[in-house]
PDB file of N, CA and C in Angstrom:
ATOM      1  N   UNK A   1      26.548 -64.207   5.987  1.00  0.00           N
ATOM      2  CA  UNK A   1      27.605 -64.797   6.788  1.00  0.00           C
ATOM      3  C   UNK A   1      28.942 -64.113   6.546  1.00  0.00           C
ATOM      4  N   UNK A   2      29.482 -63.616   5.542  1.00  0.00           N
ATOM      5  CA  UNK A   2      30.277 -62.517   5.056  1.00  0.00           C
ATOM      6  C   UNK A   2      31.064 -63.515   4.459  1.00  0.00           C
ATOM      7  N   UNK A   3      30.810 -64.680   3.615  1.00  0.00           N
ATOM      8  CA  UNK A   3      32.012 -65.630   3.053  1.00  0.00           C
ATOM      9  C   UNK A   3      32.329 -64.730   1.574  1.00  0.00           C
ATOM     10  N   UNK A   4      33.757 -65.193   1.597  1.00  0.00           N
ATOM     11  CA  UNK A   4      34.446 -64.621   0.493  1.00  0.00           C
ATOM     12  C   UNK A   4      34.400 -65.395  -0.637  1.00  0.00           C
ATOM     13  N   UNK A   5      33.466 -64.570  -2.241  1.00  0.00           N
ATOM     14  CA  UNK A   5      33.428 -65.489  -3.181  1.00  0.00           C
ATOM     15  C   UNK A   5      34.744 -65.283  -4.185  1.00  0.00           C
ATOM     16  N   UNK A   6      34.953 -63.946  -3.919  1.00  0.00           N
ATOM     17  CA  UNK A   6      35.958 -63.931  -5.349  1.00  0.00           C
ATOM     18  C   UNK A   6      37.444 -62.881  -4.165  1.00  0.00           C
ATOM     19  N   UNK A   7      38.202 -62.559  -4.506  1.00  0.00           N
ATOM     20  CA  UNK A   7      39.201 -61.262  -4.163  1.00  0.00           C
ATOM     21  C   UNK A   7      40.115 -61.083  -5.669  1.00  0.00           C
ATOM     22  N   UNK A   8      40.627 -59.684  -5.543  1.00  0.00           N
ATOM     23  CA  UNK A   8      41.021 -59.321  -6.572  1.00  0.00           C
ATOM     24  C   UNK A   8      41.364 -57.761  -5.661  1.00  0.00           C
ATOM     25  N   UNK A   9      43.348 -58.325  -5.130  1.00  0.00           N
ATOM     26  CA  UNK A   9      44.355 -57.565  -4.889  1.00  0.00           C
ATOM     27  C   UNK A   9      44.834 -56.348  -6.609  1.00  0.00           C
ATOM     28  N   UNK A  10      44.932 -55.051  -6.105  1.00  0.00           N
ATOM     29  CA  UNK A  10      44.943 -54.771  -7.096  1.00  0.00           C
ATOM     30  C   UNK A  10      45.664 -53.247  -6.477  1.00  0.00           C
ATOM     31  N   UNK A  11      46.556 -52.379  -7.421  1.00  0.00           N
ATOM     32  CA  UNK A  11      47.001 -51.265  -7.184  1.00  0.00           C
ATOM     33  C   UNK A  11      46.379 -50.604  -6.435  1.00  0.00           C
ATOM     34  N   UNK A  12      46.791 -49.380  -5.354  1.00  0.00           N
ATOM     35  CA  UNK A  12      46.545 -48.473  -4.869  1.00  0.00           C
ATOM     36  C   UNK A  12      45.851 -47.145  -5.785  1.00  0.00           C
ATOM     37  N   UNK A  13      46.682 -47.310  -7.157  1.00  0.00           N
ATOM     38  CA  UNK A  13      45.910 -46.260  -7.660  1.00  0.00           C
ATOM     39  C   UNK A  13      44.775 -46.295  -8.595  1.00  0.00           C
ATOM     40  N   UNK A  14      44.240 -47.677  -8.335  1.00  0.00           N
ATOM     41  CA  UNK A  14      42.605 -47.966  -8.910  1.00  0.00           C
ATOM     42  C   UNK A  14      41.692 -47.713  -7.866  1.00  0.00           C
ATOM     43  N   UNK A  15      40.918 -47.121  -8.000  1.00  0.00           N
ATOM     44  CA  UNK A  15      40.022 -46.965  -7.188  1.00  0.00           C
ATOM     45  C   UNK A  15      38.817 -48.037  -7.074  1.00  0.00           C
ATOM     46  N   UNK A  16      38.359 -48.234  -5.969  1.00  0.00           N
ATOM     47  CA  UNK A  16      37.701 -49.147  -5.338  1.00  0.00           C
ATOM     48  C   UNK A  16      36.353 -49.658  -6.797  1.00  0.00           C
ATOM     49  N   UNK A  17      35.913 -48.447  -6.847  1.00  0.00           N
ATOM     50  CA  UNK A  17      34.921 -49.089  -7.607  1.00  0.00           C
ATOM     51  C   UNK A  17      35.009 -49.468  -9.223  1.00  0.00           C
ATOM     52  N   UNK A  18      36.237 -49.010  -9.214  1.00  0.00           N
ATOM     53  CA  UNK A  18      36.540 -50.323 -10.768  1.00  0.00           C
ATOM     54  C   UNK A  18      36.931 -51.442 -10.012  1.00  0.00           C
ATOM     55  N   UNK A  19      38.279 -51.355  -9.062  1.00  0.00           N
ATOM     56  CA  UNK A  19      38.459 -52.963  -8.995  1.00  0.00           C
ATOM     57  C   UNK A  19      37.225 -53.591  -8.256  1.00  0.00           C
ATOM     58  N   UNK A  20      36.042 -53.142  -7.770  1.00  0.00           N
ATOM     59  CA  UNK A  20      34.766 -53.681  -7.440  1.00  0.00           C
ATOM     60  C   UNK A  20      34.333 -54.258  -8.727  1.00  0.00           C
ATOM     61  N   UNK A  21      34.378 -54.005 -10.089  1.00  0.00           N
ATOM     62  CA  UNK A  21      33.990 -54.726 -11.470  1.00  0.00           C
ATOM     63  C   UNK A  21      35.161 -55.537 -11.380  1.00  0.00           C
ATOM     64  N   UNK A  22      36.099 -55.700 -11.557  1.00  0.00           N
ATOM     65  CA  UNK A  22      36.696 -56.781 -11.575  1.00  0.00           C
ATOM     66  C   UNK A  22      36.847 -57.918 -10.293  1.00  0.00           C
ATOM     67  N   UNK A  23      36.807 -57.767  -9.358  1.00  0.00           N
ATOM     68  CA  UNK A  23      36.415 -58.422  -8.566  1.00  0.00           C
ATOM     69  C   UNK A  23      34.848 -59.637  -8.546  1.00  0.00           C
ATOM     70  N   UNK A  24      33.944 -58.638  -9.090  1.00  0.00           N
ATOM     71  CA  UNK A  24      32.440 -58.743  -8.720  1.00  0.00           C
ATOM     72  C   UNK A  24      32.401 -59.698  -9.997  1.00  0.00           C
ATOM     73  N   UNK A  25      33.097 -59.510 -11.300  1.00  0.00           N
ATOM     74  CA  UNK A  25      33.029 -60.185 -12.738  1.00  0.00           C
ATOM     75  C   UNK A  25      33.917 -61.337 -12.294  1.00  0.00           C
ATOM     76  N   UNK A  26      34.856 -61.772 -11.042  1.00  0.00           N
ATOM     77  CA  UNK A  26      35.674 -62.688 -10.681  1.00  0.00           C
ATOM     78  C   UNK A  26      34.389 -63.873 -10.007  1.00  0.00           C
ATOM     79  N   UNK A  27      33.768 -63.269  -9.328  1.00  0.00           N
ATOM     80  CA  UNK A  27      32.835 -64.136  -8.728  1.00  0.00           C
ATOM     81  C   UNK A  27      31.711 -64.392  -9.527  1.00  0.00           C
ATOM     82  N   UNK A  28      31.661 -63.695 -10.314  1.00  0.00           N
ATOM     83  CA  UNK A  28      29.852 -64.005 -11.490  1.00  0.00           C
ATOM     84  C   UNK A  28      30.791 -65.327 -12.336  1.00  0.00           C
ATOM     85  N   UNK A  29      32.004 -65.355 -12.549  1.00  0.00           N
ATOM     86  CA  UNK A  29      32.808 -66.228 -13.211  1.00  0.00           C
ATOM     87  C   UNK A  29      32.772 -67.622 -12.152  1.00  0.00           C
ATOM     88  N   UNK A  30      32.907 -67.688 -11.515  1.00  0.00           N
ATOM     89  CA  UNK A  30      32.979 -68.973 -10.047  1.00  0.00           C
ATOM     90  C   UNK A  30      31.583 -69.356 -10.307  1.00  0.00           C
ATOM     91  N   UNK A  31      30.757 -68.476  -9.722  1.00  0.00           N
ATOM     92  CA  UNK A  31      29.115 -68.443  -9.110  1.00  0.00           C
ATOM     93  C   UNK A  31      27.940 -67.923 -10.337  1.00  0.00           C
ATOM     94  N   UNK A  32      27.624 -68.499 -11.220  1.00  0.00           N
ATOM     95  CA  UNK A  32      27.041 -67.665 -12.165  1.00  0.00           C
ATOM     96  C   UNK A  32      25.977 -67.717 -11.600  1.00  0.00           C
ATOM     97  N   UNK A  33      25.149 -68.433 -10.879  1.00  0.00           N
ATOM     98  CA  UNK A  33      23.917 -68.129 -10.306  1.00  0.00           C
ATOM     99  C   UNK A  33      23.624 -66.960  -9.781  1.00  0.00           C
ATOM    100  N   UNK A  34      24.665 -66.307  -9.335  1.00  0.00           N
ATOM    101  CA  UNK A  34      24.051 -65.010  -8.497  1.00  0.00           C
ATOM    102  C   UNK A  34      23.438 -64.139  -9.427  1.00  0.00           C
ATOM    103  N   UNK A  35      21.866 -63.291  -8.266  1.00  0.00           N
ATOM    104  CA  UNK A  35      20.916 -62.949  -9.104  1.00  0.00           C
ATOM    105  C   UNK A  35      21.481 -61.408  -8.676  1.00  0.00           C
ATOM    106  N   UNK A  36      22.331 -61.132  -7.129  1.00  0.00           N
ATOM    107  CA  UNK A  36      21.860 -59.830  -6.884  1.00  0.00           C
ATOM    108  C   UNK A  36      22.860 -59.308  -6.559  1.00  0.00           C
ATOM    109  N   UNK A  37      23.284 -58.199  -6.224  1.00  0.00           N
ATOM    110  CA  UNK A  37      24.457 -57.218  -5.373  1.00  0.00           C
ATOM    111  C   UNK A  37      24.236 -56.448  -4.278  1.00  0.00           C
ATOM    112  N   UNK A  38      24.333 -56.605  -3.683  1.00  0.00           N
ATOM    113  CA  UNK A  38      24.200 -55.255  -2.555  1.00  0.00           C
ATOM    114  C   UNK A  38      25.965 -54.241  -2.227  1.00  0.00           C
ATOM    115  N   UNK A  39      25.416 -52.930  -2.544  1.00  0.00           N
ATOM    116  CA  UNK A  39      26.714 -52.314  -2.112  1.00  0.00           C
ATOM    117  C   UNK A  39      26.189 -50.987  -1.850  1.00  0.00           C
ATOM    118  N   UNK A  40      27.257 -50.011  -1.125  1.00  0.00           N
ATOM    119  CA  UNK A  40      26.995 -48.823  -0.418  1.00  0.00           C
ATOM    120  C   UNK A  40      27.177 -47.861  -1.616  1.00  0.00           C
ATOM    121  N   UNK A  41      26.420 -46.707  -1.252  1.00  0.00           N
ATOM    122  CA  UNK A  41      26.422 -45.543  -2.224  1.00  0.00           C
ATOM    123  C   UNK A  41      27.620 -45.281  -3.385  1.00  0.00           C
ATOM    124  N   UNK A  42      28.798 -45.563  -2.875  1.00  0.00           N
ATOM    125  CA  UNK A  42      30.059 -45.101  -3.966  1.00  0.00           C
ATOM    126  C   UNK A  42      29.903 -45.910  -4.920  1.00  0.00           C
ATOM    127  N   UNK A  43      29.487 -46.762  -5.402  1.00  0.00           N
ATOM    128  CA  UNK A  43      29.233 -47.934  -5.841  1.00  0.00           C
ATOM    129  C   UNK A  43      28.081 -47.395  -7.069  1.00  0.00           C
ATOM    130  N   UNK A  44      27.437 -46.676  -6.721  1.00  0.00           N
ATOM    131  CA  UNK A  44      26.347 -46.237  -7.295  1.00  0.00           C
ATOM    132  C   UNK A  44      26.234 -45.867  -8.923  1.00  0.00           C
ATOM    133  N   UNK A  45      27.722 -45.828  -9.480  1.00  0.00           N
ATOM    134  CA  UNK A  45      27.380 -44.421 -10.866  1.00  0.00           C
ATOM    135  C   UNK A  45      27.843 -46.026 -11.861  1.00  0.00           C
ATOM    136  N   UNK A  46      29.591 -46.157 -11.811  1.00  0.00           N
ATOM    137  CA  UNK A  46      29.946 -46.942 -12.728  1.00  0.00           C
ATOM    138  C   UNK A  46      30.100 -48.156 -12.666  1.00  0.00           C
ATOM    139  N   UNK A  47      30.440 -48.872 -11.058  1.00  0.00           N
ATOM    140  CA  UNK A  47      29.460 -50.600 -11.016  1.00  0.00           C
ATOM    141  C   UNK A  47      28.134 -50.228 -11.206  1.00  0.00           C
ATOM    142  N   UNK A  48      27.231 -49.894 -10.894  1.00  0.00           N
ATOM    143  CA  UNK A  48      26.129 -50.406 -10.898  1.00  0.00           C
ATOM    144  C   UNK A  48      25.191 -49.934 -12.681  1.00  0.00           C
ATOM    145  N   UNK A  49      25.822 -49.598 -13.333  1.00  0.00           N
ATOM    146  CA  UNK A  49      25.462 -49.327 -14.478  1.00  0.00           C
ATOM    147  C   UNK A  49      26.581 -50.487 -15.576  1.00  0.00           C
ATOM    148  N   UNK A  50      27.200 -51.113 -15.183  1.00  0.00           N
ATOM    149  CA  UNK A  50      27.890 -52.092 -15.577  1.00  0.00           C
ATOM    150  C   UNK A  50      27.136 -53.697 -15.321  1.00  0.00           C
ATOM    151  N   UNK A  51      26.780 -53.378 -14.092  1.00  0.00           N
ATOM    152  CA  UNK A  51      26.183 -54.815 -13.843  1.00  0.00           C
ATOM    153  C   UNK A  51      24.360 -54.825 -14.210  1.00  0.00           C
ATOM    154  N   UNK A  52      24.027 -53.479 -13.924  1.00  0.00           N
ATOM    155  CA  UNK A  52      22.364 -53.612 -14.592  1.00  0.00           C
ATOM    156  C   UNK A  52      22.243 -53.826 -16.273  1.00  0.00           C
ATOM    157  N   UNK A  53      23.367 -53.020 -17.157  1.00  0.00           N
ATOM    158  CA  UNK A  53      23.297 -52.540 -18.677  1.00  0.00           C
ATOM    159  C   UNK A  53      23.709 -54.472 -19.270  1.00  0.00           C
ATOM    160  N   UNK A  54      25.070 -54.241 -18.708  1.00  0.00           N
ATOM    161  CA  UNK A  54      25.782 -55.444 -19.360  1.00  0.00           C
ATOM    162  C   UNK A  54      25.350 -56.710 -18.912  1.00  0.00           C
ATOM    163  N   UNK A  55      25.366 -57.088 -17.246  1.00  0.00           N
ATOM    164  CA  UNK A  55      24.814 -58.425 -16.798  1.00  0.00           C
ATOM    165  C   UNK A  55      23.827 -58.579 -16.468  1.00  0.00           C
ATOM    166  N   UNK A  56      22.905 -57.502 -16.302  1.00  0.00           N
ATOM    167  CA  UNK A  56      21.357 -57.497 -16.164  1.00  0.00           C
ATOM    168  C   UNK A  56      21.174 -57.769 -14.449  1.00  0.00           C
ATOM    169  N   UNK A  57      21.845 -57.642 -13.482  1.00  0.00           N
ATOM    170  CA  UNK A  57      22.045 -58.384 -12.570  1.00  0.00           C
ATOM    171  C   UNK A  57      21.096 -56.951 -11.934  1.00  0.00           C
ATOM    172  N   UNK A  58      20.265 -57.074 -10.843  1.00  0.00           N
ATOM    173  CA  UNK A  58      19.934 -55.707  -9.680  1.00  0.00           C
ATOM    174  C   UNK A  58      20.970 -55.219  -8.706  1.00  0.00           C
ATOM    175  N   UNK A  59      21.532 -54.129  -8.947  1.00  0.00           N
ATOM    176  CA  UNK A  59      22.051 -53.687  -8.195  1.00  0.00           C
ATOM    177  C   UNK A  59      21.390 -52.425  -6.908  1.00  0.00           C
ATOM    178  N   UNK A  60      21.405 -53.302  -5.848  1.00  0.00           N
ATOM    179  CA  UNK A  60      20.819 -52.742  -4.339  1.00  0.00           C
ATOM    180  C   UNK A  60      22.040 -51.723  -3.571  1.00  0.00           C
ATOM    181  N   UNK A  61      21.788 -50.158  -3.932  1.00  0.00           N
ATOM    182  CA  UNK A  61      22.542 -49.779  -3.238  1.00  0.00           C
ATOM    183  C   UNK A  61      21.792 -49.011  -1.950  1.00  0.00           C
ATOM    184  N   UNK A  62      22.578 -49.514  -0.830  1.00  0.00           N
ATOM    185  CA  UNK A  62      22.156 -48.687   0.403  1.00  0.00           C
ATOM    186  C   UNK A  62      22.797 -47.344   0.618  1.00  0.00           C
ATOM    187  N   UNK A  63      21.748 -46.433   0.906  1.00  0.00           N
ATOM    188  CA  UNK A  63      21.662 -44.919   0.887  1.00  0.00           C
ATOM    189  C   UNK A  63      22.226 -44.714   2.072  1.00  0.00           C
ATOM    190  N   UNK A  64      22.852 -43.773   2.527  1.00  0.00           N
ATOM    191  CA  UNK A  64      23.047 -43.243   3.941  1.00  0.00           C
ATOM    192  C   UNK A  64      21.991 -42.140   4.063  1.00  0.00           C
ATOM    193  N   UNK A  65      21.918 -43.080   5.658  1.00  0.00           N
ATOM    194  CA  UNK A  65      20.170 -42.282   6.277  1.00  0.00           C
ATOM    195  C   UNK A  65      20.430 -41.270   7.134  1.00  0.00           C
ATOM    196  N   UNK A  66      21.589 -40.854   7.424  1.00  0.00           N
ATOM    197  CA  UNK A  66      21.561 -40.286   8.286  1.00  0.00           C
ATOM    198  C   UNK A  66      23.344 -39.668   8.407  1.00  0.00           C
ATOM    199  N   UNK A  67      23.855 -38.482   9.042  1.00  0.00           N
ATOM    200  CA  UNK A  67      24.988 -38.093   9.261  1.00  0.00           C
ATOM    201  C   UNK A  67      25.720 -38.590  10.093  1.00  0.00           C
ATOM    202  N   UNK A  68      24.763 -39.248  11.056  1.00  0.00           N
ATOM    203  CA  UNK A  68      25.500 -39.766  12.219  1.00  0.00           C
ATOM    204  C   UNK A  68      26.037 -41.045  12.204  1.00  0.00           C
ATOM    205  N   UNK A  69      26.181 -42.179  12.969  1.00  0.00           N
ATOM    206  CA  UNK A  69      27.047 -43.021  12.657  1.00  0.00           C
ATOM    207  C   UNK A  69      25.617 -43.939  12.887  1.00  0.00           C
ATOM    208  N   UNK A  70      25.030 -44.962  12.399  1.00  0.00           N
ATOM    209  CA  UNK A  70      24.323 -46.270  12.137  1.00  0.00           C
ATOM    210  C   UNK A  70      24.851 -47.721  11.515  1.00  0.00           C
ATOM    211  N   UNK A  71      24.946 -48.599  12.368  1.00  0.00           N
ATOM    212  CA  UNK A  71      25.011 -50.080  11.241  1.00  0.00           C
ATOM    213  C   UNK A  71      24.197 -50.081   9.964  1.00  0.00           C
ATOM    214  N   UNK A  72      24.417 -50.043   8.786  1.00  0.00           N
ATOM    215  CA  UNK A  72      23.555 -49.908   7.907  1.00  0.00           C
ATOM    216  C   UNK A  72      23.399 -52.124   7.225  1.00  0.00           C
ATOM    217  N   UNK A  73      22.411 -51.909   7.050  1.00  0.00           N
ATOM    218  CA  UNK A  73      21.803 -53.262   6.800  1.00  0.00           C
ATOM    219  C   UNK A  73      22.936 -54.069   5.572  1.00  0.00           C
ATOM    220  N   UNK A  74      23.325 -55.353   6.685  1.00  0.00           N
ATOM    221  CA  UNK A  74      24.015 -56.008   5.301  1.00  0.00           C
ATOM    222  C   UNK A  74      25.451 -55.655   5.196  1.00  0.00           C
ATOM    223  N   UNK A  75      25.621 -54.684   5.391  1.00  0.00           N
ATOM    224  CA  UNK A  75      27.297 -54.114   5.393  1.00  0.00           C
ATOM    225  C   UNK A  75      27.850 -54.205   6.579  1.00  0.00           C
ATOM    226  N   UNK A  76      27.685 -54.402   7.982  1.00  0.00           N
ATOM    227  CA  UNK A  76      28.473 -55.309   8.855  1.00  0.00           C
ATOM    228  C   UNK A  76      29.037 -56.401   8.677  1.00  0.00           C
ATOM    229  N   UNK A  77      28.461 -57.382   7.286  1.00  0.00           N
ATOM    230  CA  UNK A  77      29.215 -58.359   7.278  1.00  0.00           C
ATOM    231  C   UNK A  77      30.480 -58.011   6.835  1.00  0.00           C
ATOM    232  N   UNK A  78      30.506 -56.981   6.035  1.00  0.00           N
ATOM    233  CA  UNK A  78      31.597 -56.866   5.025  1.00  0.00           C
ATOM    234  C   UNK A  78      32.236 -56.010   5.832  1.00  0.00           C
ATOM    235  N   UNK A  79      32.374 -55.168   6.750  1.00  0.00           N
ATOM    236  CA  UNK A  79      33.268 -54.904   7.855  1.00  0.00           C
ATOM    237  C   UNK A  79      33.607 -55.626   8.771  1.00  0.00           C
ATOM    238  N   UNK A  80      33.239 -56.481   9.272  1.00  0.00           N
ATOM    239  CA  UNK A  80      33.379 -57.582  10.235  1.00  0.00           C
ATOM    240  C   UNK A  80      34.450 -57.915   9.864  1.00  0.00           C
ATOM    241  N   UNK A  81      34.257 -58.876   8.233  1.00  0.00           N
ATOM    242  CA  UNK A  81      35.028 -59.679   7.567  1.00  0.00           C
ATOM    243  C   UNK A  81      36.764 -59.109   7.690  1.00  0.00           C
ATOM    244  N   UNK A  82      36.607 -57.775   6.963  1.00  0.00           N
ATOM    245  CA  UNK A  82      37.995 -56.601   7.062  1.00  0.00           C
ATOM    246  C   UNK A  82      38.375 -56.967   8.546  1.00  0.00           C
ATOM    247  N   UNK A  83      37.895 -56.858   9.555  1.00  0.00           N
ATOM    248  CA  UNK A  83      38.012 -56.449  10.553  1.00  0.00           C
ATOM    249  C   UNK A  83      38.446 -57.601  11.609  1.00  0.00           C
ATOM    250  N   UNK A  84      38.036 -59.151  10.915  1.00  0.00           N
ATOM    251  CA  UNK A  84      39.108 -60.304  11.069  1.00  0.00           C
ATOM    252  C   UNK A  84      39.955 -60.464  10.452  1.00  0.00           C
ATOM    253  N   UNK A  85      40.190 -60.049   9.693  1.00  0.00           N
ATOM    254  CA  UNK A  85      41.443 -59.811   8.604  1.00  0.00           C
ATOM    255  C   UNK A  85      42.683 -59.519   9.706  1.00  0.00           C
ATOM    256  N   UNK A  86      42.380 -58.387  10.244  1.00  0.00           N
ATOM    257  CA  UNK A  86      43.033 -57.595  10.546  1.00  0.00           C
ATOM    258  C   UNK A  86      43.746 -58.273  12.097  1.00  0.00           C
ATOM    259  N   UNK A  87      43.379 -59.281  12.206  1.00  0.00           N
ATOM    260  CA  UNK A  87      44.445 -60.036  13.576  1.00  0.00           C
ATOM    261  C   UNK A  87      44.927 -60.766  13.235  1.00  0.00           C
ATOM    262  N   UNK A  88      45.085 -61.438  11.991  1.00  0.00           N
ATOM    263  CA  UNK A  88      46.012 -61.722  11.266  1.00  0.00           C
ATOM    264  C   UNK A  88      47.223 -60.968  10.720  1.00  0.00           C
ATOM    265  N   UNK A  89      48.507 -61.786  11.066  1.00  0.00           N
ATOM    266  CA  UNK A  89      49.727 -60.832  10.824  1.00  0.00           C
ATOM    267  C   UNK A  89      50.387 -60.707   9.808  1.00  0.00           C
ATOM    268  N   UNK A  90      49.977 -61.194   9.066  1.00  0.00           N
ATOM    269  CA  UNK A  90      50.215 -61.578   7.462  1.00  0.00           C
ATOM    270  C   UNK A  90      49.502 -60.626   6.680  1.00  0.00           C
ATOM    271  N   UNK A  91      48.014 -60.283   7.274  1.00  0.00           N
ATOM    272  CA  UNK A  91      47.171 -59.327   6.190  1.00  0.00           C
ATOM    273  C   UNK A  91      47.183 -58.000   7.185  1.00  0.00           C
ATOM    274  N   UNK A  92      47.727 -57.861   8.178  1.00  0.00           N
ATOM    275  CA  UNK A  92      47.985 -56.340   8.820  1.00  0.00           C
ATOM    276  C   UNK A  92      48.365 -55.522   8.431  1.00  0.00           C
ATOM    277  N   UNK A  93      49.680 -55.731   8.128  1.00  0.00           N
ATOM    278  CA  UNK A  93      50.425 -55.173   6.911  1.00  0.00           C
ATOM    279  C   UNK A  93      51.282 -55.593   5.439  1.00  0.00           C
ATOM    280  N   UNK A  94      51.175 -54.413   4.503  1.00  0.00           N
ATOM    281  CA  UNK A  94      51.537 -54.946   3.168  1.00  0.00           C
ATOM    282  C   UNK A  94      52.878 -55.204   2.994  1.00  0.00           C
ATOM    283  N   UNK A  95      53.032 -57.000   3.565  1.00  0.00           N
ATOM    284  CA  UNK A  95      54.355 -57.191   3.029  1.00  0.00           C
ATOM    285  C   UNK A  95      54.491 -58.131   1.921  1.00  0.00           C
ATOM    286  N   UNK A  96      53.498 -58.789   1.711  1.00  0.00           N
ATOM    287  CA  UNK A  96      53.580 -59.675   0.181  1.00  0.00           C
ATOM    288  C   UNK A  96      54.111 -58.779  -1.384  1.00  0.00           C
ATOM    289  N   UNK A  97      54.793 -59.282  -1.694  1.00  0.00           N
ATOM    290  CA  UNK A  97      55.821 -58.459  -2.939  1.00  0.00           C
ATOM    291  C   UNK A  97      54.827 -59.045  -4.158  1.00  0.00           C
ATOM    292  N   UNK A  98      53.907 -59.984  -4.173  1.00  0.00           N
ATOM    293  CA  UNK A  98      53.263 -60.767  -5.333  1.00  0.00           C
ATOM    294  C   UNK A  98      51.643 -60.471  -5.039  1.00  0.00           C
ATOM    295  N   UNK A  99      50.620 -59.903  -6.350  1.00  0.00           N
ATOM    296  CA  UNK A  99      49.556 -60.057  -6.353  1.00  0.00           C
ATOM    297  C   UNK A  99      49.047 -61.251  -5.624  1.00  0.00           C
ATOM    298  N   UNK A 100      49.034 -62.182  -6.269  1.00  0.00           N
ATOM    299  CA  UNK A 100      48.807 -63.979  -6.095  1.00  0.00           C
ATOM    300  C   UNK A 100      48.927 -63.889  -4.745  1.00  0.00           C
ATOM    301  N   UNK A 101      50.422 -63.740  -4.534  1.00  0.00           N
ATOM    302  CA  UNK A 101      50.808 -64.531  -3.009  1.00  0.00           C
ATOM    303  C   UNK A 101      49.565 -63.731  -2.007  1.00  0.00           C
ATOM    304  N   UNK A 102      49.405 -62.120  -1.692  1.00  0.00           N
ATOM    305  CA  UNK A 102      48.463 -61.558  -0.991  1.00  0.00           C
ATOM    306  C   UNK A 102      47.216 -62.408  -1.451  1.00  0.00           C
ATOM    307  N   UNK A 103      46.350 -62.472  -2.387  1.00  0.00           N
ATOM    308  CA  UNK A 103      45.008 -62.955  -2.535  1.00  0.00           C
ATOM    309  C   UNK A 103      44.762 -64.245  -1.881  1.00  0.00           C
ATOM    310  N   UNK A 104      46.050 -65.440  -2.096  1.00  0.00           N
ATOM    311  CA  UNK A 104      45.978 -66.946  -1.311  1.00  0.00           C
ATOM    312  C   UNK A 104      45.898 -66.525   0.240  1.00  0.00           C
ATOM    313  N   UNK A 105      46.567 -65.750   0.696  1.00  0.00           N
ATOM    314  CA  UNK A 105      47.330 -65.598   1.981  1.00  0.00           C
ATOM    315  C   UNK A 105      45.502 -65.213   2.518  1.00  0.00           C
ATOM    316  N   UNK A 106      44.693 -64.029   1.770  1.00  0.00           N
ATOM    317  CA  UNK A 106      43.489 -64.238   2.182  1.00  0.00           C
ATOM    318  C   UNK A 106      42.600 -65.340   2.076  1.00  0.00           C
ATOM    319  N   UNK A 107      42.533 -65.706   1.036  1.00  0.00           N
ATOM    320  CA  UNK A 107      42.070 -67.245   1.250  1.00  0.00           C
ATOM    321  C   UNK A 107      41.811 -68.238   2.528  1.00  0.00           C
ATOM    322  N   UNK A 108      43.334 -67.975   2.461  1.00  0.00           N
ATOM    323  CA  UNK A 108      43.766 -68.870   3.719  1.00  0.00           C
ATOM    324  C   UNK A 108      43.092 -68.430   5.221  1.00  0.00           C
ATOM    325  N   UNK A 109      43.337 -66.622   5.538  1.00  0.00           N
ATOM    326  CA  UNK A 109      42.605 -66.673   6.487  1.00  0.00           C
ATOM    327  C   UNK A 109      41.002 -66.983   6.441  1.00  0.00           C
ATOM    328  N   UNK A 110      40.660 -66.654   5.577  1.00  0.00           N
ATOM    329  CA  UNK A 110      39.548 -66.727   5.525  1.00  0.00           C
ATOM    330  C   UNK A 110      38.873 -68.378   5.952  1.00  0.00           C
ATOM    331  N   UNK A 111      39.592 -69.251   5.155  1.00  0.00           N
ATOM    332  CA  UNK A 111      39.419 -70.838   5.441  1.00  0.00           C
ATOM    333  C   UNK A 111      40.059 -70.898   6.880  1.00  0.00           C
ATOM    334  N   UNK A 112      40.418 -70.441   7.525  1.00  0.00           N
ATOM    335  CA  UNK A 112      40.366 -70.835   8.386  1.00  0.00           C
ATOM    336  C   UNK A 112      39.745 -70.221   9.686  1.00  0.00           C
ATOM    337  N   UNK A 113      39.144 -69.038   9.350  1.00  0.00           N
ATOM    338  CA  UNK A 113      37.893 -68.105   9.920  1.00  0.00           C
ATOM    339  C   UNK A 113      36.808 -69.146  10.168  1.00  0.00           C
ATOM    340  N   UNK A 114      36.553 -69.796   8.796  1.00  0.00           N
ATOM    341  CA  UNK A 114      35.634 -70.620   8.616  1.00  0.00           C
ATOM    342  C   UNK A 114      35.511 -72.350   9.427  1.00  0.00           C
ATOM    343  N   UNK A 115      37.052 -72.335   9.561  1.00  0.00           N
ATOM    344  CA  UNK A 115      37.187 -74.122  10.228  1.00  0.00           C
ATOM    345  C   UNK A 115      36.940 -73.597  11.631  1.00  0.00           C
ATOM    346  N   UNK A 116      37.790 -72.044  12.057  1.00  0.00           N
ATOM    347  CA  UNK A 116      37.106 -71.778  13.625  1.00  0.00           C
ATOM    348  C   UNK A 116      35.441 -72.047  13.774  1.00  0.00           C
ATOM    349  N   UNK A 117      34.696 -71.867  12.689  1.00  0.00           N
ATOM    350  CA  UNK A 117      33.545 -71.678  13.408  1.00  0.00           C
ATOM    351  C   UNK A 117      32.789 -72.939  13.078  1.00  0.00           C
ATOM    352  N   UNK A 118      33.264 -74.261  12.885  1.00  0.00           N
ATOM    353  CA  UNK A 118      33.256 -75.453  12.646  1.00  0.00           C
ATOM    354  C   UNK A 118      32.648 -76.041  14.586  1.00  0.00           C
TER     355      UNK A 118
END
C-alpha cells in the first residue's frame, strides 16, 4: 500500500544508503515484528549486510532486468508515495529550517493521503 513506517530527514551529504540504516533501524524500533526488506540494487553492499549480519532480518534486493525502462516489482509503491509527496506545497520544496519540523510535515501528508482514501 506504500504506508510510511518510520522517516528519517537527514543531510544532503549522507548518502541514501546509510540514512536507509537509520531510517530502516527507526522502524524495526516502532514495528519489531518485521521479518523482511525489500530494496533496489544500491542498497545491496552496506544495508543489506547490516540487516542480514546484525538483525538477521532477509534482505530482498531487486536486480535490474533490463536497460530499458520497466516497473520493477514492489517499488512503485515507493515512487508513487514520493510522487504524492510532491503536490503538496510544503514537501515540494526545502523550506523547513528544522529536521523535526520536515519529518511531521510528512507525517502529516501522509495521514492525510490516508484519510483521502477513507
Amino acid at each position: 500500500m506504500g504506508n510510511i513506517l518510520a522517516v528519517n530527514v537527514h543531510a544532503a551529504n549522507i548518502h541514501d544508503t546509510k540514512g536507509g540504516v537509520f531510517t530502516f533501524e527507526k522502524a524495526l524500533f516502532y514495528y519489531p515484528a518485521i521479518q523482511g526488506i525489500c530494496a533496489d540494487s544500491a542498497y545491496k553492499k552496506h544495508f543489506k549486510n547490516i540487516f542480514e549480519e546484525i538483525h538477521n532480518l532477509k534482505v530482498d534486493i531487486s536486480e535490474r532486468l533490463d536497460s530499458t525502462f520497466k516497473v520493477m516489482p514492489k517499488r512503485w509503491r515507493i515512487e508513487r508515495t514520493f510522487a504524492w509527496f510532491g503536490g503538496y506545497r510544503r514537501l515540494s520544496k526545502d523550506f523547513e529550517y528544522s529536521v523535526l519540523s520536515e519529518e511531521n510535515i510528512i507525517y502529516i501528508s501522509h495521514t492525510h493521503l490516508l484519510l483521502k482514501r477513507l
